[in-house]
C-alpha atoms as a PDB file:
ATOM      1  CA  UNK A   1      -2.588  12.932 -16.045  1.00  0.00           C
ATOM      2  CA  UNK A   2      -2.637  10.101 -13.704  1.00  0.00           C
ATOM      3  CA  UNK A   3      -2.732   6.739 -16.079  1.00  0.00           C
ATOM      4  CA  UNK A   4      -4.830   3.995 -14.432  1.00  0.00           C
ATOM      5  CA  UNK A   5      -5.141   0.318 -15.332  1.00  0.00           C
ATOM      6  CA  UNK A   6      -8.298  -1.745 -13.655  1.00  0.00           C
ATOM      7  CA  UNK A   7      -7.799  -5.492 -12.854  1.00  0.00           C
ATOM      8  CA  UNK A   8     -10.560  -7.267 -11.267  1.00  0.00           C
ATOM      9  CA  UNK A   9     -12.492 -10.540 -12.472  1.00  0.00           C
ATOM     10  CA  UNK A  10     -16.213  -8.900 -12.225  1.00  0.00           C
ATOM     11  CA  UNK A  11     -16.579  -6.194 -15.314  1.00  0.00           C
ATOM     12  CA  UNK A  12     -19.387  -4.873 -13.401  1.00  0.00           C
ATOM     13  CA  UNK A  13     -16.685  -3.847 -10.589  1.00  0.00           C
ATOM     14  CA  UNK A  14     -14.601  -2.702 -13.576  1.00  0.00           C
ATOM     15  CA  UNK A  15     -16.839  -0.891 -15.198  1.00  0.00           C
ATOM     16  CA  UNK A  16     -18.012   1.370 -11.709  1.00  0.00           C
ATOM     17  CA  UNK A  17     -14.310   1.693 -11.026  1.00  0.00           C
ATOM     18  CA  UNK A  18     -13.397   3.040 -14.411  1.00  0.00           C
ATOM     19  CA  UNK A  19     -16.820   5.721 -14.483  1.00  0.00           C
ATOM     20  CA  UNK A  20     -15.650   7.113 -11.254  1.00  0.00           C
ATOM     21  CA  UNK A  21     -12.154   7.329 -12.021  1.00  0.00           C
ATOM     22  CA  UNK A  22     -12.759   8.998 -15.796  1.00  0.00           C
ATOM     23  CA  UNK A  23     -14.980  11.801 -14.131  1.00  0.00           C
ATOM     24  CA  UNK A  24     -11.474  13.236 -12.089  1.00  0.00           C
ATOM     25  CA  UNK A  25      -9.787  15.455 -14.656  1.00  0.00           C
ATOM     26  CA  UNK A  26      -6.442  14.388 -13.437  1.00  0.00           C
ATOM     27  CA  UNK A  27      -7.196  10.774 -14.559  1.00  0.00           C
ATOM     28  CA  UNK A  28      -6.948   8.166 -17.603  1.00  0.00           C
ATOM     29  CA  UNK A  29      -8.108   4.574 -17.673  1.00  0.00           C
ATOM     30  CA  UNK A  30      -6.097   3.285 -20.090  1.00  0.00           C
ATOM     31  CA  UNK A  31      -6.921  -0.563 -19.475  1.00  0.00           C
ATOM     32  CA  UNK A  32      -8.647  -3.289 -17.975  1.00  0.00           C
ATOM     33  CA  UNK A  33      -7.768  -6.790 -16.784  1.00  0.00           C
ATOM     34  CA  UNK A  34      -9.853  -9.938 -15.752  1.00  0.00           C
ATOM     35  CA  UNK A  35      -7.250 -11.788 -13.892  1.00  0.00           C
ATOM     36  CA  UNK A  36      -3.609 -11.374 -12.537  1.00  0.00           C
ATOM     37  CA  UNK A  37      -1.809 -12.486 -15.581  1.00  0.00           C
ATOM     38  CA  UNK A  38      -3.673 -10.049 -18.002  1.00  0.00           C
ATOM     39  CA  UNK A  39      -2.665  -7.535 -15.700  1.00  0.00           C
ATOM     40  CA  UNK A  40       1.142  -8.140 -15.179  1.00  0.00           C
ATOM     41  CA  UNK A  41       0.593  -8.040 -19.468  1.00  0.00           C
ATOM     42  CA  UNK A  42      -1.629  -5.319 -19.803  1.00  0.00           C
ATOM     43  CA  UNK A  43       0.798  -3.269 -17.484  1.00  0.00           C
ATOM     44  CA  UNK A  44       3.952  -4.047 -19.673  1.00  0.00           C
ATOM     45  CA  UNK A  45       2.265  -2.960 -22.635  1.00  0.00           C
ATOM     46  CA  UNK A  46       0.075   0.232 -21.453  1.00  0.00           C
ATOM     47  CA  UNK A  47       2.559   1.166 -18.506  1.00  0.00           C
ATOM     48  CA  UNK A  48      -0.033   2.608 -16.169  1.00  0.00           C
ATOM     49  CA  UNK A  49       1.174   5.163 -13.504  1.00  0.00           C
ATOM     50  CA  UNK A  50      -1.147   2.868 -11.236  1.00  0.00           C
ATOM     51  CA  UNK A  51      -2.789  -0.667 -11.104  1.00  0.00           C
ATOM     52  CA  UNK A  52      -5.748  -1.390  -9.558  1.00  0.00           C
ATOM     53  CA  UNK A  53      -5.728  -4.681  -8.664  1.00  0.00           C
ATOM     54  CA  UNK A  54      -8.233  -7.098  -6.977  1.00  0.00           C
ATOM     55  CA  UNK A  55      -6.965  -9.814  -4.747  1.00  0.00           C
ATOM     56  CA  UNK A  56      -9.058 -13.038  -5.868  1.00  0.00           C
ATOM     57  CA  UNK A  57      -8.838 -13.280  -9.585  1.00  0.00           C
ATOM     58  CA  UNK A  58      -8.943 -16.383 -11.874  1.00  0.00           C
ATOM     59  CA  UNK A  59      -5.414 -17.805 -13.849  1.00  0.00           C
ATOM     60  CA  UNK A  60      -3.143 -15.377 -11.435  1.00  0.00           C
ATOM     61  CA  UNK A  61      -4.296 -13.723  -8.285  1.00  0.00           C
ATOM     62  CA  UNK A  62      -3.502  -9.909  -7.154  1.00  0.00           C
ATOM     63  CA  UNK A  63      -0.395 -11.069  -4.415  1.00  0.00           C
ATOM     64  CA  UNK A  64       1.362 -12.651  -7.595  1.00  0.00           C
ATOM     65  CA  UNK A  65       0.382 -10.174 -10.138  1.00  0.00           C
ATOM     66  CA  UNK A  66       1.210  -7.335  -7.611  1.00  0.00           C
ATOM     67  CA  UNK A  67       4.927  -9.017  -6.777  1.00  0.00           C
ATOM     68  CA  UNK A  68       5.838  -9.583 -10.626  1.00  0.00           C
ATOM     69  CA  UNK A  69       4.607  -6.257 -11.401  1.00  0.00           C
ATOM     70  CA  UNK A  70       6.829  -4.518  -8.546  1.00  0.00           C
ATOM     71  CA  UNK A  71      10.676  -6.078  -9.433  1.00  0.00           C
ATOM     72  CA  UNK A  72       9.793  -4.791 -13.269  1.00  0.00           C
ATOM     73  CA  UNK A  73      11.615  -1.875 -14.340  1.00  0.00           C
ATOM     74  CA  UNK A  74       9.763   1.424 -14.286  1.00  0.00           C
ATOM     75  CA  UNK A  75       6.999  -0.417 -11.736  1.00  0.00           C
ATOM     76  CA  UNK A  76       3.535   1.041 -11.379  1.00  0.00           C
ATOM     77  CA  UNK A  77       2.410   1.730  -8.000  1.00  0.00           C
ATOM     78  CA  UNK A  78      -0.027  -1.279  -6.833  1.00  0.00           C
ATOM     79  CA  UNK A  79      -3.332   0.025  -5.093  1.00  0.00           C
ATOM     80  CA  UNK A  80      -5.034  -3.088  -3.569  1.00  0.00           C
ATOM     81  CA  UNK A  81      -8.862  -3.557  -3.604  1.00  0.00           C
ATOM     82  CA  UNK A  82     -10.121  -6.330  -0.490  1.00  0.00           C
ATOM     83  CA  UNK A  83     -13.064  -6.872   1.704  1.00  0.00           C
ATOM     84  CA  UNK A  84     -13.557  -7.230   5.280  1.00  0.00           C
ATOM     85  CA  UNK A  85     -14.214 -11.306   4.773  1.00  0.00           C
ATOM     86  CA  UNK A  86     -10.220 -11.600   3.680  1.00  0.00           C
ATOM     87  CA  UNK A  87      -8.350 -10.596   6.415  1.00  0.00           C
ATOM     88  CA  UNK A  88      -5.721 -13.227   5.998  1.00  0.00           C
ATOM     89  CA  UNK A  89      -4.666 -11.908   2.808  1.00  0.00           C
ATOM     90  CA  UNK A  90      -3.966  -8.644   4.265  1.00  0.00           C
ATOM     91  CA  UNK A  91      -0.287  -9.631   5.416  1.00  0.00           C
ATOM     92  CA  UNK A  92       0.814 -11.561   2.531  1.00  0.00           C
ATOM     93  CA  UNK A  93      -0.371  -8.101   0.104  1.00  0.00           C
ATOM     94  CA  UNK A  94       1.436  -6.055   1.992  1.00  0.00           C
ATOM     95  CA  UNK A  95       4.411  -8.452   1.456  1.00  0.00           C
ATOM     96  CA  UNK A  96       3.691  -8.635  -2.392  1.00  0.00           C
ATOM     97  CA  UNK A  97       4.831  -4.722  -2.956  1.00  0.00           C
ATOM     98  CA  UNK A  98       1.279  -3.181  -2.841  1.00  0.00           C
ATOM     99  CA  UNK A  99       1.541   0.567  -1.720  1.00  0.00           C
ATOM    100  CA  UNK A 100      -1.775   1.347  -0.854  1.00  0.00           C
ATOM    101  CA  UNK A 101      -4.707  -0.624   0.789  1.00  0.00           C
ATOM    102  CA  UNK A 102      -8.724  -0.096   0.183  1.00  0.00           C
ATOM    103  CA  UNK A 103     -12.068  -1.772   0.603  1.00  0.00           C
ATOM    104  CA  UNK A 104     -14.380  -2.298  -2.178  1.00  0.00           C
ATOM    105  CA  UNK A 105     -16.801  -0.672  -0.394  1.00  0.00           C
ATOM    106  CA  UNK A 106     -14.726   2.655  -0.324  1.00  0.00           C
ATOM    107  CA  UNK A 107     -17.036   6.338  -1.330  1.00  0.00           C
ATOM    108  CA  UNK A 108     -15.992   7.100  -5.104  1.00  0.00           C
ATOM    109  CA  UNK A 109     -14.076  10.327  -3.212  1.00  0.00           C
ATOM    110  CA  UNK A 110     -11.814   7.932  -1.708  1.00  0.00           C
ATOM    111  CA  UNK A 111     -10.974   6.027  -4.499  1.00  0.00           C
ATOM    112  CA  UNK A 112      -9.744   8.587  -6.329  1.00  0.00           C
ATOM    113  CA  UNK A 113      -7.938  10.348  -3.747  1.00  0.00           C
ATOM    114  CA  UNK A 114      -6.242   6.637  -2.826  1.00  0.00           C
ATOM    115  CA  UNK A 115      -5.342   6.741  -6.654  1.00  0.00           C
ATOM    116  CA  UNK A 116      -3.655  10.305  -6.530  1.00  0.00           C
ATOM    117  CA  UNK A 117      -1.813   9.230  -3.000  1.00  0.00           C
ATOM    118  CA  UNK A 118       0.015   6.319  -4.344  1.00  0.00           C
ATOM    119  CA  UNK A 119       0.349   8.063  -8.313  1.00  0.00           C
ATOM    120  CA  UNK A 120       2.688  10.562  -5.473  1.00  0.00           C
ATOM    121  CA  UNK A 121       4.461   8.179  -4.357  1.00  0.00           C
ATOM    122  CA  UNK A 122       2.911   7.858  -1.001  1.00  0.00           C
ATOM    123  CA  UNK A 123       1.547   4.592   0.584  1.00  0.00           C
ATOM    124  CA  UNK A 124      -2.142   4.616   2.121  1.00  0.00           C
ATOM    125  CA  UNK A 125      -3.023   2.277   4.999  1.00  0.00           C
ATOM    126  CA  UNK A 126      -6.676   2.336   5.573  1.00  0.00           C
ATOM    127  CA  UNK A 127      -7.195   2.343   9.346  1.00  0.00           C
ATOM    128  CA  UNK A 128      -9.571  -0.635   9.022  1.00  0.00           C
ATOM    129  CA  UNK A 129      -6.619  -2.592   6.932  1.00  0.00           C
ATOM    130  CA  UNK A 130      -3.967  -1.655   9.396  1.00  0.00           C
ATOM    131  CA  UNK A 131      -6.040  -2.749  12.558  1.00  0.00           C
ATOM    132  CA  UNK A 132      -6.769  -6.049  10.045  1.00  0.00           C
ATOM    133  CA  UNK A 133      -2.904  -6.281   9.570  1.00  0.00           C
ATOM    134  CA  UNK A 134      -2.675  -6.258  13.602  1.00  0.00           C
ATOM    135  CA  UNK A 135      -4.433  -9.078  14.196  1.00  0.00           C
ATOM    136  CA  UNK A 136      -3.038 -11.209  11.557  1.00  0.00           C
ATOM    137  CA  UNK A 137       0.141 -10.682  13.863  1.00  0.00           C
ATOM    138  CA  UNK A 138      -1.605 -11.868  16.922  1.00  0.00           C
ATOM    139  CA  UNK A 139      -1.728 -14.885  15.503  1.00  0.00           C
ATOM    140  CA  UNK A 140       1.747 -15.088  14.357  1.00  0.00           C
ATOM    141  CA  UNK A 141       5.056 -16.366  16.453  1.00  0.00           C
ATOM    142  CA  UNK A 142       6.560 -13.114  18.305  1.00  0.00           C
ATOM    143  CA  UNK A 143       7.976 -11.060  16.539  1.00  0.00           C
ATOM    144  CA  UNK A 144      11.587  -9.717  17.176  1.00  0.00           C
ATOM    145  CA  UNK A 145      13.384 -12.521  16.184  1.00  0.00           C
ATOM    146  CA  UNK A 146      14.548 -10.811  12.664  1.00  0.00           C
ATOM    147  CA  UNK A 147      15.646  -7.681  13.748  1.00  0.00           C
ATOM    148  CA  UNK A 148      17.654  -6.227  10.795  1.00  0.00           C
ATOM    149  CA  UNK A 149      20.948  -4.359  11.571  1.00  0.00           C
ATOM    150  CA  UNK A 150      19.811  -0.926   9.745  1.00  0.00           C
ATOM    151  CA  UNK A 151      17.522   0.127  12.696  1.00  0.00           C
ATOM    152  CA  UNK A 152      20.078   0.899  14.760  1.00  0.00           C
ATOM    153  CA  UNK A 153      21.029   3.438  12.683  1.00  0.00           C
ATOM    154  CA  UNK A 154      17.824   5.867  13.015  1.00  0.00           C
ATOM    155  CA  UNK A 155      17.732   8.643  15.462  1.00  0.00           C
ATOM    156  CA  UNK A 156      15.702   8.600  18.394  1.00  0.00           C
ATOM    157  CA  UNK A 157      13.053  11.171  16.532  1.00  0.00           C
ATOM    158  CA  UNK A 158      13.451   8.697  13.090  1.00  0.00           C
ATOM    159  CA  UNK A 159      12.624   5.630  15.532  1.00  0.00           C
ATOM    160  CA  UNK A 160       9.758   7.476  17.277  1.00  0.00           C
ATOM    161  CA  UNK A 161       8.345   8.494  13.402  1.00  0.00           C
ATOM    162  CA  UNK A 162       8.706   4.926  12.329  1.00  0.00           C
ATOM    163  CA  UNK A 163       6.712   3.531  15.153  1.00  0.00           C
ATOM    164  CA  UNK A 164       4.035   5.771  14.303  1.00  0.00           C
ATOM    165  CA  UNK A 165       3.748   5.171  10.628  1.00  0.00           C
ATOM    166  CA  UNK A 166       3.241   1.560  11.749  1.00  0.00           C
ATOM    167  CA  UNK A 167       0.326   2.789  14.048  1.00  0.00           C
ATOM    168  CA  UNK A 168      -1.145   4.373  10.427  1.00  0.00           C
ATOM    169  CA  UNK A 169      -0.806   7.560  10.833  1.00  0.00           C
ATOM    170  CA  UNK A 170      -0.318   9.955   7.827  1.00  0.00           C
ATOM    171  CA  UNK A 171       2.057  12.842   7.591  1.00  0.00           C
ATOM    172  CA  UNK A 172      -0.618  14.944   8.463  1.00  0.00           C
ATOM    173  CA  UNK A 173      -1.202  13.537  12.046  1.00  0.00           C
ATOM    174  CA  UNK A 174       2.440  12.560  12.387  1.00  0.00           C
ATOM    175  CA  UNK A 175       2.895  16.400  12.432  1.00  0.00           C
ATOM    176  CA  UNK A 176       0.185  17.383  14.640  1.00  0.00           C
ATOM    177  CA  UNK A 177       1.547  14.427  17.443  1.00  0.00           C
ATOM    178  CA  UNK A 178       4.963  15.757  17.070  1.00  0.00           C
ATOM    179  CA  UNK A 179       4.408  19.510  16.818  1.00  0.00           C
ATOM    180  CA  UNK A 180       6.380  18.907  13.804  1.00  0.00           C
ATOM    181  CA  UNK A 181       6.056  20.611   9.968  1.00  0.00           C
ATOM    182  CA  UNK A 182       4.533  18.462   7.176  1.00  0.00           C
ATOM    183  CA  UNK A 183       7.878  19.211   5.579  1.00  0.00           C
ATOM    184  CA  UNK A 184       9.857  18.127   8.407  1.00  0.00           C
ATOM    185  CA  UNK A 185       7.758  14.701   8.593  1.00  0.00           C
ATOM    186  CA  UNK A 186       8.431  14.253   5.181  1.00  0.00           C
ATOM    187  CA  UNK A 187      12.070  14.632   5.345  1.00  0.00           C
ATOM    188  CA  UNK A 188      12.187  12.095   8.460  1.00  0.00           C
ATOM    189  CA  UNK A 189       9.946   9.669   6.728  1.00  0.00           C
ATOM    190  CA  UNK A 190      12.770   9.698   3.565  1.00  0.00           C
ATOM    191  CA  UNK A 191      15.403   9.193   5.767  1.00  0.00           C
ATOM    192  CA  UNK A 192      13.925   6.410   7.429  1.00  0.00           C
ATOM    193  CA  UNK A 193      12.861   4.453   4.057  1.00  0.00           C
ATOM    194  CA  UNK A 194      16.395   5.419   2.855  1.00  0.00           C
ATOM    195  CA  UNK A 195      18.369   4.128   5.735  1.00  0.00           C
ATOM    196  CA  UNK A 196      16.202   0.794   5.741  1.00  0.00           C
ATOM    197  CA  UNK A 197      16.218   0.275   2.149  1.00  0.00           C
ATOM    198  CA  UNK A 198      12.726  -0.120   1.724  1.00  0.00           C
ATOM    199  CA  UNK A 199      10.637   1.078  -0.928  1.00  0.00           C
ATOM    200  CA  UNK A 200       7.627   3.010   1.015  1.00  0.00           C
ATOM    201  CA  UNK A 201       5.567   3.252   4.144  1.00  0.00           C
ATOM    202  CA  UNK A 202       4.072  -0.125   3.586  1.00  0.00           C
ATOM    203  CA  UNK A 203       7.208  -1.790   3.488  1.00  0.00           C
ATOM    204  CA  UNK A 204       8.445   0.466   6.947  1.00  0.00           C
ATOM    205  CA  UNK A 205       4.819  -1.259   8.494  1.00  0.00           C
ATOM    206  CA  UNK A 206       5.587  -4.940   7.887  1.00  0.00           C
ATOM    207  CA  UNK A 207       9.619  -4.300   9.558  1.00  0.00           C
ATOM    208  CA  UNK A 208       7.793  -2.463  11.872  1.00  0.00           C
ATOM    209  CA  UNK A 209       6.283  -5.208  13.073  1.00  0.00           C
ATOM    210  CA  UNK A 210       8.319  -8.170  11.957  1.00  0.00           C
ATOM    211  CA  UNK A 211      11.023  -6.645  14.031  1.00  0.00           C
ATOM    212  CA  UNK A 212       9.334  -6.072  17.007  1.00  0.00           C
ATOM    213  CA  UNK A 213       9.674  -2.097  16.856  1.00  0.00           C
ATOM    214  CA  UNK A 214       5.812  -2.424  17.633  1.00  0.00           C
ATOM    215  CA  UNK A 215       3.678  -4.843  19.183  1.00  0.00           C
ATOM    216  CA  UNK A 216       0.336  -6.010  18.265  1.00  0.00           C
ATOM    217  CA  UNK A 217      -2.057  -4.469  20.171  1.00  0.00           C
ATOM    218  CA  UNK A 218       0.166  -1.359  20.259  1.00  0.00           C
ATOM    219  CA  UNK A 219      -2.181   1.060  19.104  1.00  0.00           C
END
């Protein structure tokens, strides 16, 4: 049973989130929160599997919530609700630890099948947050300039798998443009998160980028 805790300032988001989520069998809302600070609580005391969390909130937003509740022992897996109006909050949450990515306007089908990806251990990158995350770069200095030491030790195949997470693609399609297993994607995709020291595919994104690996506009 996948344990769920809701954190958003509206109860009448809330309150939609936590009927679809209770109709999945696999699923438990064990809490809600009205701001970022309730939820950073309400996680310590319930510890959820995963948070929902809302970006704008009252007292504490979702990028501080989201980074105190990721360097906390046994952390819950962040899944981060924006809009299309808040693109430049886009980077900065990816930067806060959140592992997966979704508009508020996502089908109820999607919701809960963001919640099981990241209760795996998996990251999800919405296409329309990744191409969002692109153009937040475009308006940053060029990247390149903080290229960390550990890329030089991937392969040639872990390099070519890193620069397409960073395009969004799931294991799924990183298969299919390889000619690759699943299981063999998954095993370079470990490797890769190993060797860098990062925690998931989000993480692998922003070096991705910050590093120059990929370019804006690279998709």
């Amino acid at each position: 049973m996948i344990r769920v805790l809701i954190a958003d300032d509206q109860a009448l988001v809330r309150g939609g989130f936590r009927m679809i989520l209770e109709s999945q069998t696999d699923m438990e809302v064990v809490g809600e929160a009205e701001d970022g600070r309730q939820a950073v609580a309400r996680s310590k005391e319930l510890k959820p599997d995963v948070v929902l969390m809302d970006i704008r909130m009252p007292e504490m937003d979702g990028l501080e919530a989201t980074g105190r509740l990721v360097d906390a022992p046994e952390a819950p897996r962040v899944l981060m609700l924006t809009t299309f109006d808040m693109n430049e909050y886009v980077y900065e949450a990816m930067k806060s630890g959140a592992s997966g990515f979704l508009l508020k306007d996502v089908r109820p089908e999607q919701l809960a099948e963001a919640v099981r990806t990241v209760a795996a251990g998996d990251a999800l990158l919405a296409p329309a947050i990744t191409r969002r995350l692109i153009e937040e770069f475009v308006r940053r200095p060029p990247p390149g300039q903080n290229r960390p030491a550990e890329l030089d030790e991937l392969t040639e195949r872990e390099l070519e798998v890193l620069k397409l997470i960073a395009k969004g693609l799931s294991n799924g399609e990183l298969a299919k443009e390889l000619f690759l297993s699943e299981a063999t994607v998954k095993t370079h995709v470990t490797r890769i998160l190993m060797k860098l020291h990062l925690r998931d595919r989000v993480q692998a994104v922003v070096l991705a980028y910050e590093s120059g690996l990929i370019q804006p506009g690279a998709m």
